[in-house]
N, C-alpha and C. Protein backbone atom coordinates (compact mmCIF):
# COMPACT_ATOMS: atom_id res chain seq x y z
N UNK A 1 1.74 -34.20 -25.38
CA UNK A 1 2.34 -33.86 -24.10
C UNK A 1 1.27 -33.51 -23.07
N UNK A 2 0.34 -33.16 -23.54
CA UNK A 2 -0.58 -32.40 -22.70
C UNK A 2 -1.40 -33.91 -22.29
N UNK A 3 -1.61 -34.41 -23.04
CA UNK A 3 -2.33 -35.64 -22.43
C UNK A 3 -1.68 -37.09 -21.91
N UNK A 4 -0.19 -36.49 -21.73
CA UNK A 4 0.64 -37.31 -20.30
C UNK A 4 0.95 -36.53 -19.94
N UNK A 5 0.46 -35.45 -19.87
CA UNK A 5 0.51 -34.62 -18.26
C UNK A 5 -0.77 -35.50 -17.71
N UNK A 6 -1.82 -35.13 -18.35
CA UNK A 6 -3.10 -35.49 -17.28
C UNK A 6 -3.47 -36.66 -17.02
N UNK A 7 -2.42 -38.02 -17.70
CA UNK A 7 -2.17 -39.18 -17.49
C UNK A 7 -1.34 -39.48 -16.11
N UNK A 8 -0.25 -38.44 -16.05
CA UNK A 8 0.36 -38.82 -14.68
C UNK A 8 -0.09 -38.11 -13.27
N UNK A 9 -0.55 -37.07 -13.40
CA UNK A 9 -1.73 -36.27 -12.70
C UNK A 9 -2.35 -37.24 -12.12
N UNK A 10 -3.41 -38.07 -12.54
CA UNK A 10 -4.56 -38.51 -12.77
C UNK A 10 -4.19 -40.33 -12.37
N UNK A 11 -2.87 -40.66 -12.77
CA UNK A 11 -3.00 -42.01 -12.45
C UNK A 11 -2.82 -42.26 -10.57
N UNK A 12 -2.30 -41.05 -9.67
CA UNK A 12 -2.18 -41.75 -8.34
C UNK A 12 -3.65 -41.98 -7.65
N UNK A 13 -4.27 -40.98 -8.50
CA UNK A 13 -5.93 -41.08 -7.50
C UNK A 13 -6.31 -42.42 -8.11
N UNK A 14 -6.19 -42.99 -9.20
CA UNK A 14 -6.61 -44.37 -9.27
C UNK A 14 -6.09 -45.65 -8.66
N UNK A 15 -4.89 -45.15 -8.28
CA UNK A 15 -3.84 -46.19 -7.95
C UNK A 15 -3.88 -46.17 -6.44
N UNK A 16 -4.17 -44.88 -5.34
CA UNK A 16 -4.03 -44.90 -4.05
C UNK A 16 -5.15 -44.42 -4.18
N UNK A 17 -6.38 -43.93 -4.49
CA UNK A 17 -7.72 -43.71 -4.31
C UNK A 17 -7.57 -42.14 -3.74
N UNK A 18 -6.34 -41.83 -3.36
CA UNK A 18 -6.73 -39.89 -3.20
C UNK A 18 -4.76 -39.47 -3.19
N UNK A 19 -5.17 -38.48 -2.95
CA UNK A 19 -3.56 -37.63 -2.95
C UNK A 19 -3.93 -36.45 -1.79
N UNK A 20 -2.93 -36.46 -1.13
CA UNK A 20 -3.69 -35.23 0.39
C UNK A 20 -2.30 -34.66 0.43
N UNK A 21 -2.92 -33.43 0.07
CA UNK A 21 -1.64 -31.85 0.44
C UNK A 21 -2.13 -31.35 1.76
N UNK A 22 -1.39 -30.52 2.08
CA UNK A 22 -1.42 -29.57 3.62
C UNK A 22 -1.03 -28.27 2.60
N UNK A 23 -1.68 -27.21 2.92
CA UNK A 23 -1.58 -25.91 2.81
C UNK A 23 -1.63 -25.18 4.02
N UNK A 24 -0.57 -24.30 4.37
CA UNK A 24 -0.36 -23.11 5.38
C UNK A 24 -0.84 -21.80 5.17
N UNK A 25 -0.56 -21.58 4.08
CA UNK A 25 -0.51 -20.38 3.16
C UNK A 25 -1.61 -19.84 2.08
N UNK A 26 -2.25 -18.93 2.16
CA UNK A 26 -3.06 -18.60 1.27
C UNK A 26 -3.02 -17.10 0.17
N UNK A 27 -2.90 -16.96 -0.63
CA UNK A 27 -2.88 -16.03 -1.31
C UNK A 27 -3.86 -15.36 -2.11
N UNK A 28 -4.14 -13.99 -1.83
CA UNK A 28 -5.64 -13.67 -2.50
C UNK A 28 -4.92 -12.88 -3.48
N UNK A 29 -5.75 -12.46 -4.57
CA UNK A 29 -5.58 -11.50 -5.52
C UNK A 29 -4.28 -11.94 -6.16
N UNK A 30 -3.56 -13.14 -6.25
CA UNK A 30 -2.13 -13.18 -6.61
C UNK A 30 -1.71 -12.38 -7.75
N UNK A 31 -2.23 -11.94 -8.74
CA UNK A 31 -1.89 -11.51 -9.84
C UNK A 31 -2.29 -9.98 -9.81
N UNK A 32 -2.58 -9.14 -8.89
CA UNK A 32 -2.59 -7.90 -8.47
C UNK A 32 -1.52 -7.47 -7.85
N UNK A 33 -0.67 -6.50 -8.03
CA UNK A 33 0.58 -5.51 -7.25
C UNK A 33 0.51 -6.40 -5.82
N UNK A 34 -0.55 -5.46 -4.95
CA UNK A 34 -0.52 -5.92 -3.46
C UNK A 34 -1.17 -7.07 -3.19
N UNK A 35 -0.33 -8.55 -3.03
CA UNK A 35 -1.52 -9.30 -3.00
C UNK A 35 -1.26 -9.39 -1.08
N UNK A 36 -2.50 -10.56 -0.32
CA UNK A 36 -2.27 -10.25 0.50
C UNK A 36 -2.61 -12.21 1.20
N UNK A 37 -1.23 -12.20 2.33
CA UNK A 37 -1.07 -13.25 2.51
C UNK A 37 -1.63 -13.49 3.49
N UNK A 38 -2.62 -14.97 3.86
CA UNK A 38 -2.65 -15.32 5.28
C UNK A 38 -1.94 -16.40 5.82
N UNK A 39 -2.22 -17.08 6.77
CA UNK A 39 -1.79 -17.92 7.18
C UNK A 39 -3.13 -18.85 7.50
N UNK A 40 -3.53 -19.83 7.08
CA UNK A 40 -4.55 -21.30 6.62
C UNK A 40 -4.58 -22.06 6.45
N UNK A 41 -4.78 -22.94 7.88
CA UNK A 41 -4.02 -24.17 7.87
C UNK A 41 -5.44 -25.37 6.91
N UNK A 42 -5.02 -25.53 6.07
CA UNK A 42 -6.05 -26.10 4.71
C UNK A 42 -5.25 -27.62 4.54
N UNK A 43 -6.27 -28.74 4.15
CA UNK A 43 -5.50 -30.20 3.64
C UNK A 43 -6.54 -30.10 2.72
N UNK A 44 -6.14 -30.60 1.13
CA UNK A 44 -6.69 -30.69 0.34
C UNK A 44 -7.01 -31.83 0.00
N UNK A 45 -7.57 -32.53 -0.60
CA UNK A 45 -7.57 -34.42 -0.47
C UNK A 45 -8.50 -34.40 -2.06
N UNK A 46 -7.88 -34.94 -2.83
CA UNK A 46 -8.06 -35.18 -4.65
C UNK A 46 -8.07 -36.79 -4.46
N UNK A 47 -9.59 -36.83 -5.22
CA UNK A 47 -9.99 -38.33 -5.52
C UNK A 47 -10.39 -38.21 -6.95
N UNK A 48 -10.31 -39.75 -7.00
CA UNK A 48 -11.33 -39.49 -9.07
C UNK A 48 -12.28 -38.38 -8.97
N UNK A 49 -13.05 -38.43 -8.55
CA UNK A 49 -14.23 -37.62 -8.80
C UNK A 49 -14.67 -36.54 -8.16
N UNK A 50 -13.87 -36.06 -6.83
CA UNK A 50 -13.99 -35.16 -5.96
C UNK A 50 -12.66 -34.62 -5.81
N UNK A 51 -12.76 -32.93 -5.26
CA UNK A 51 -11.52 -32.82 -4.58
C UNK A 51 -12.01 -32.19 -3.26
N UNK A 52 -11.58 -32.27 -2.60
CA UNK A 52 -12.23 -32.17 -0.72
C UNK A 52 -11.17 -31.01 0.04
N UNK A 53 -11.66 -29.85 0.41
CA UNK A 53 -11.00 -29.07 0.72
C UNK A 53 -11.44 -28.66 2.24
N UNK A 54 -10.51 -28.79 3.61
CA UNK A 54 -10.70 -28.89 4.83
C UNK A 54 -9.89 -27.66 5.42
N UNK A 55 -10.62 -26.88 5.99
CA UNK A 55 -10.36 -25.64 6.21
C UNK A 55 -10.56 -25.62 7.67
N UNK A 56 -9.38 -25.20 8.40
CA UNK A 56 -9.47 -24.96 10.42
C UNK A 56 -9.48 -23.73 10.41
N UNK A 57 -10.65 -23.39 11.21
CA UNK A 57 -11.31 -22.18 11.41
C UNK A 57 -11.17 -22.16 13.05
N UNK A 58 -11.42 -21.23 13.48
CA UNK A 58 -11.42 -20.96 14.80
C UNK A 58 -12.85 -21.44 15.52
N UNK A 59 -13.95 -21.39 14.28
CA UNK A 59 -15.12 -22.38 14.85
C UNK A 59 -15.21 -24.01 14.92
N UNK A 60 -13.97 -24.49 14.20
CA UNK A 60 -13.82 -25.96 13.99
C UNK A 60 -13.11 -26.20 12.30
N UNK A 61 -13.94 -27.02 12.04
CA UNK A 61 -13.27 -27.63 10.45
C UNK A 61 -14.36 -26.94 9.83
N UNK A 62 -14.19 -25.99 8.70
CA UNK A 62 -14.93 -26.13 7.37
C UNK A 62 -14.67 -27.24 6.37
N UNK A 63 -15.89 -27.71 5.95
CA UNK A 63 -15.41 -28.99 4.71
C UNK A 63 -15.87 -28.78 3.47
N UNK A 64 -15.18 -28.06 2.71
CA UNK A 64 -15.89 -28.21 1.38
C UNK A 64 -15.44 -29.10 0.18
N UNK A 65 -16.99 -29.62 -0.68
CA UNK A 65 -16.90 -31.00 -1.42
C UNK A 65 -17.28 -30.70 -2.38
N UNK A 66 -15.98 -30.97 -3.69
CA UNK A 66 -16.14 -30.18 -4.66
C UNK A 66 -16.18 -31.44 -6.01
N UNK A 67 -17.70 -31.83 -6.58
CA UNK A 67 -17.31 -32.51 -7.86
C UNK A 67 -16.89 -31.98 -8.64
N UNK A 68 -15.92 -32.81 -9.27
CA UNK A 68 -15.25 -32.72 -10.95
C UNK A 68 -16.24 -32.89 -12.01
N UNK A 69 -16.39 -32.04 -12.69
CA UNK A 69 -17.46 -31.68 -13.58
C UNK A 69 -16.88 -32.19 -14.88
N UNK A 70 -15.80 -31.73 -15.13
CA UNK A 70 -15.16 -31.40 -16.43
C UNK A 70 -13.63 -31.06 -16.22
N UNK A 71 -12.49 -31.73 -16.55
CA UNK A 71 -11.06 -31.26 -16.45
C UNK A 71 -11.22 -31.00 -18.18
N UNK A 72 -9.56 -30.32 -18.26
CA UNK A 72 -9.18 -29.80 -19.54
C UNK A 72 -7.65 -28.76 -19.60
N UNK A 73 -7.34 -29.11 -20.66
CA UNK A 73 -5.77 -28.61 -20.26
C UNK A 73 -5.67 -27.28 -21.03
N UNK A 74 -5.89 -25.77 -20.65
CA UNK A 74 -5.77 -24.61 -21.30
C UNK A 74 -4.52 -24.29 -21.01
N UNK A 75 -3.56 -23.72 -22.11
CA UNK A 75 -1.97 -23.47 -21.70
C UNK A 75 -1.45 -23.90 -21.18
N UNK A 76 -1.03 -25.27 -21.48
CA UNK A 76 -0.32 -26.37 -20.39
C UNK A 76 -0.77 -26.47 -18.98
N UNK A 77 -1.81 -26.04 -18.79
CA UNK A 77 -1.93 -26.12 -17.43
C UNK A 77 -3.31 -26.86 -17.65
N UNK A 78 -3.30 -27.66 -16.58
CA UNK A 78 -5.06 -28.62 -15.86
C UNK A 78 -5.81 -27.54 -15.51
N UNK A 79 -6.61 -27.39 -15.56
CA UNK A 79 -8.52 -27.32 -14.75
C UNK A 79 -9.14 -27.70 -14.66
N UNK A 80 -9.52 -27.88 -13.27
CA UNK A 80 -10.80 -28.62 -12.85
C UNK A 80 -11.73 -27.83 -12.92
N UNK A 81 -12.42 -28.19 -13.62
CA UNK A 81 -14.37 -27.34 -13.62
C UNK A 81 -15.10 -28.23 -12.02
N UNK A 82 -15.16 -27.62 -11.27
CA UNK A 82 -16.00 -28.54 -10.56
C UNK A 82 -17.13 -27.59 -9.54
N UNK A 83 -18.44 -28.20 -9.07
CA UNK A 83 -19.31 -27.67 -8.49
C UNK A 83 -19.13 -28.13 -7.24
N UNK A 84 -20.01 -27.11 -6.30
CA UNK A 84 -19.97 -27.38 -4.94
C UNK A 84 -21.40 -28.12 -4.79
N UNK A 85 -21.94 -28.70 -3.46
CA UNK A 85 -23.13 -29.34 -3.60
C UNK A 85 -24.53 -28.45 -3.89
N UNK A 86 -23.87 -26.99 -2.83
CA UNK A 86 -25.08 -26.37 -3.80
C UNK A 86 -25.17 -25.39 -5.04
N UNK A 87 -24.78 -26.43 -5.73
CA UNK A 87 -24.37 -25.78 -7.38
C UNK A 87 -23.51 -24.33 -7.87
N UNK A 88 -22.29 -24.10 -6.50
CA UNK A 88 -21.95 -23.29 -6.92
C UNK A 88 -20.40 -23.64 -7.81
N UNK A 89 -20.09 -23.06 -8.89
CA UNK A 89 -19.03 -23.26 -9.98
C UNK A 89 -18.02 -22.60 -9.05
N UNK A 90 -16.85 -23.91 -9.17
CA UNK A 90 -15.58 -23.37 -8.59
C UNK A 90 -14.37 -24.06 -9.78
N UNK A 91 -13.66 -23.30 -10.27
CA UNK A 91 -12.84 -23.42 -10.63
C UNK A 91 -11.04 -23.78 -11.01
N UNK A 92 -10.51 -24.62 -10.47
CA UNK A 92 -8.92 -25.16 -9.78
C UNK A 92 -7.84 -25.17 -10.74
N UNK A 93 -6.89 -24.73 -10.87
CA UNK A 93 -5.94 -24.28 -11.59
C UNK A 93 -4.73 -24.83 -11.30
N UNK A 94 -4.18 -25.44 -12.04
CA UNK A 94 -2.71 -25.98 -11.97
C UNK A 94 -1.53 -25.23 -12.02
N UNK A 95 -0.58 -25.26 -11.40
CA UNK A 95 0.56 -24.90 -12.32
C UNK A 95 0.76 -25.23 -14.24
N UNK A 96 1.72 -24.58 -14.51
CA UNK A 96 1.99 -25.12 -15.67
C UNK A 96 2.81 -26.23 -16.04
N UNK A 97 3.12 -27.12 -17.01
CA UNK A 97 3.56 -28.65 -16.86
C UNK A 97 4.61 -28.17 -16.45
N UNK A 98 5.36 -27.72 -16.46
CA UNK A 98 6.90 -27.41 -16.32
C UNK A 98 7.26 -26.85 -14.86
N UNK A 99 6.04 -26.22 -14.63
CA UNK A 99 6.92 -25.90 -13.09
C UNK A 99 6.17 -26.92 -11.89
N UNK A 100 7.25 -26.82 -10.57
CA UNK A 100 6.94 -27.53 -9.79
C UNK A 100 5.35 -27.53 -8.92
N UNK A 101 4.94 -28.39 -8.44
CA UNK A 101 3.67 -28.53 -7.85
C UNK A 101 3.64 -27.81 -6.36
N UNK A 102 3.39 -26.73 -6.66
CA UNK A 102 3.93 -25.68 -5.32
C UNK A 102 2.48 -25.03 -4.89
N UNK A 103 1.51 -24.77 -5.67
CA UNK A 103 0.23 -24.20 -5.63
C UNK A 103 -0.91 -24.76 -6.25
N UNK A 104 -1.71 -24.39 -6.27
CA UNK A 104 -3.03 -24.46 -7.04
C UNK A 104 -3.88 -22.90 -7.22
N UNK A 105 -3.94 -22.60 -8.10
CA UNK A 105 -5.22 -21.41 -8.21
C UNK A 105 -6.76 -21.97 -8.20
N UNK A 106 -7.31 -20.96 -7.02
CA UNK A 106 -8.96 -21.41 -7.30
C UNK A 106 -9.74 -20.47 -7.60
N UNK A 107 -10.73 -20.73 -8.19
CA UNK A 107 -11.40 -19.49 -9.11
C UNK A 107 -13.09 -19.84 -8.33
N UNK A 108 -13.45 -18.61 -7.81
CA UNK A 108 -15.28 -18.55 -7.62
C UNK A 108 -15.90 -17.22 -8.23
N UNK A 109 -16.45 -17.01 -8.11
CA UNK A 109 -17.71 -16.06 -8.22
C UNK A 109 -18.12 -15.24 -6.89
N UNK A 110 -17.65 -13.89 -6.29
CA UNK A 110 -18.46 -13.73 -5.31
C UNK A 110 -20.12 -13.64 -5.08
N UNK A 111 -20.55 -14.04 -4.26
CA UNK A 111 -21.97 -14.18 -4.10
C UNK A 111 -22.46 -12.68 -4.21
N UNK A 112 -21.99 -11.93 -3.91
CA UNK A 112 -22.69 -10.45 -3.57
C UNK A 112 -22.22 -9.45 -4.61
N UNK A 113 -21.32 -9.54 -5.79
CA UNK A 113 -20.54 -8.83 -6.66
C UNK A 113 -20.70 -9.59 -7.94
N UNK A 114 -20.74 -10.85 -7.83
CA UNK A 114 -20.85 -11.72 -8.75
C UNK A 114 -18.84 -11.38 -9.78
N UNK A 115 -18.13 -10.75 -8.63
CA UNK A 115 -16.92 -10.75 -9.58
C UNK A 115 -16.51 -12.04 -9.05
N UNK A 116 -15.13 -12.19 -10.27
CA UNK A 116 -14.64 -13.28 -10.11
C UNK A 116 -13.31 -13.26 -9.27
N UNK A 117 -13.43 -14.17 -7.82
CA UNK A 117 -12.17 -13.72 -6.94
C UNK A 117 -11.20 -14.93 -7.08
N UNK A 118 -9.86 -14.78 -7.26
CA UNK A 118 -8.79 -15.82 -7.61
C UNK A 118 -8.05 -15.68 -6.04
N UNK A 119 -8.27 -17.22 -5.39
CA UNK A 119 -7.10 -16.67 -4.20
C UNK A 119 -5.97 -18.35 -4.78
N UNK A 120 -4.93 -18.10 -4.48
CA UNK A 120 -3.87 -18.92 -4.34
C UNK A 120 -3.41 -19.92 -3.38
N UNK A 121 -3.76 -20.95 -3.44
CA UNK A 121 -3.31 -22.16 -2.32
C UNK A 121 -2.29 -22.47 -2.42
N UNK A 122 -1.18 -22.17 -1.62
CA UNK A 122 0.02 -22.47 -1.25
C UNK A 122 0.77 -23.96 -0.61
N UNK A 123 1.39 -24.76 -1.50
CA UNK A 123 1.09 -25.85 -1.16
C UNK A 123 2.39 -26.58 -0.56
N UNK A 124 2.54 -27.27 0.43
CA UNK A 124 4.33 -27.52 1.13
C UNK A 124 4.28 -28.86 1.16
N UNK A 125 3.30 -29.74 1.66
CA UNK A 125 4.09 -31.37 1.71
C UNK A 125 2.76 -31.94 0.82
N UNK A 126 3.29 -33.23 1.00
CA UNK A 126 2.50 -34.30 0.33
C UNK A 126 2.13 -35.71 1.34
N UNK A 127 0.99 -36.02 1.45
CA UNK A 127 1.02 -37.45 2.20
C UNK A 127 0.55 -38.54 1.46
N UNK A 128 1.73 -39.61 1.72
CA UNK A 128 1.57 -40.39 0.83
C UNK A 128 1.50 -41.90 1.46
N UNK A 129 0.54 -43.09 0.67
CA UNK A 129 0.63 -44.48 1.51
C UNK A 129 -0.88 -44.49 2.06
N UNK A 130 -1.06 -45.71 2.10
CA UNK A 130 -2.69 -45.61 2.68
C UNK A 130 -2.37 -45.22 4.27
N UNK A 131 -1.62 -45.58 5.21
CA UNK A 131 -1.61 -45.69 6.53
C UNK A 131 -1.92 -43.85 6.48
N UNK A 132 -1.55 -42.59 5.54
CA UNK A 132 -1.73 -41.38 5.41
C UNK A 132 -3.21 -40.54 5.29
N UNK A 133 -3.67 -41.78 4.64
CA UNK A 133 -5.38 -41.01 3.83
C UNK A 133 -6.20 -40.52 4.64
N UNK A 134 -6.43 -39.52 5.07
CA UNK A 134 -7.88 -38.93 4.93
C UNK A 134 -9.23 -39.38 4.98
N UNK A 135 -9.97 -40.09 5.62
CA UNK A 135 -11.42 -40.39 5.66
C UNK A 135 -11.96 -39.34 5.94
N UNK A 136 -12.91 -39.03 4.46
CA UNK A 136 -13.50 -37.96 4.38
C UNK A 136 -15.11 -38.26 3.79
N UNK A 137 -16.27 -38.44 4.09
CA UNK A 137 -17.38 -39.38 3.68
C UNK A 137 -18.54 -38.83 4.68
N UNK A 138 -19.84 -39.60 3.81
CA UNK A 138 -21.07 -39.37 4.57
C UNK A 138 -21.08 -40.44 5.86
N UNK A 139 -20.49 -40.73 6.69
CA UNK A 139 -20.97 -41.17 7.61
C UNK A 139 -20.10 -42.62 8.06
């Protein structure tokens, strides 16, 4: 079961070359009493080998480009092991097979604490069809 989960996961990025969510919503600390919500307007864009995370900031777009290192299915759920370009380990978390595709958990390392901070990507539509994709690239 676990390996047609990550068969059907895994077959649209081969088949349409990416999958692009919109996130509004962000959630830090989710698994603490008070967690605390923002509002972040985020498009996520999942290819074979990358997942591309586009963040509107009040200075413009942040873009961060995250290789897939290593997936693997712990407790029915996917993870992506993947690094940033400058080798920092970020971690992406699925739901579990059974529930709906509503979030993603991402896992880093703070730079200055070295703890590990979990915030929650909140996830509402899907774009789908090439006329939809995302050009996201060196140049």
């Amino acid at each position: 079961m676990k390996t047609l989960c990550l068969i059907f996961l895994f077959i649209p990025f081969y088949l349409l070359g990416q999958e692009v969510y919109y996130s509004p919503l962000t959630e830090t600390y989710p698994n603490i009493y008070r967690s605390e919500f923002k509002l972040v307007d985020r498009r996520i864009v999942f290819e074979p080998n990358d997942v591309t995370i586009v963040t509107e900031t009040n200075q413009g777009k942040d873009i961060e480009v995250l290789n897939i290192q290593e997936n693997q299915v712990l407790e029915d759920r996917l993870t992506l092991i993947c690094e940033t370009r400058s080798k920092r380990k970020i971690t992406i978390v699925f739901p579990k097979e059974q529930e709906e595709f509503l979030y993603l958990d991402y896992y880093y390392r703070s730079p200055t604490t070295n703890e590990e901070v979990q915030i929650r990507i909140h996830l509402e539509e899907m774009q789908v069809g090439t006329e939809d994709q995302v050009k996201i690239g060196n140049g």
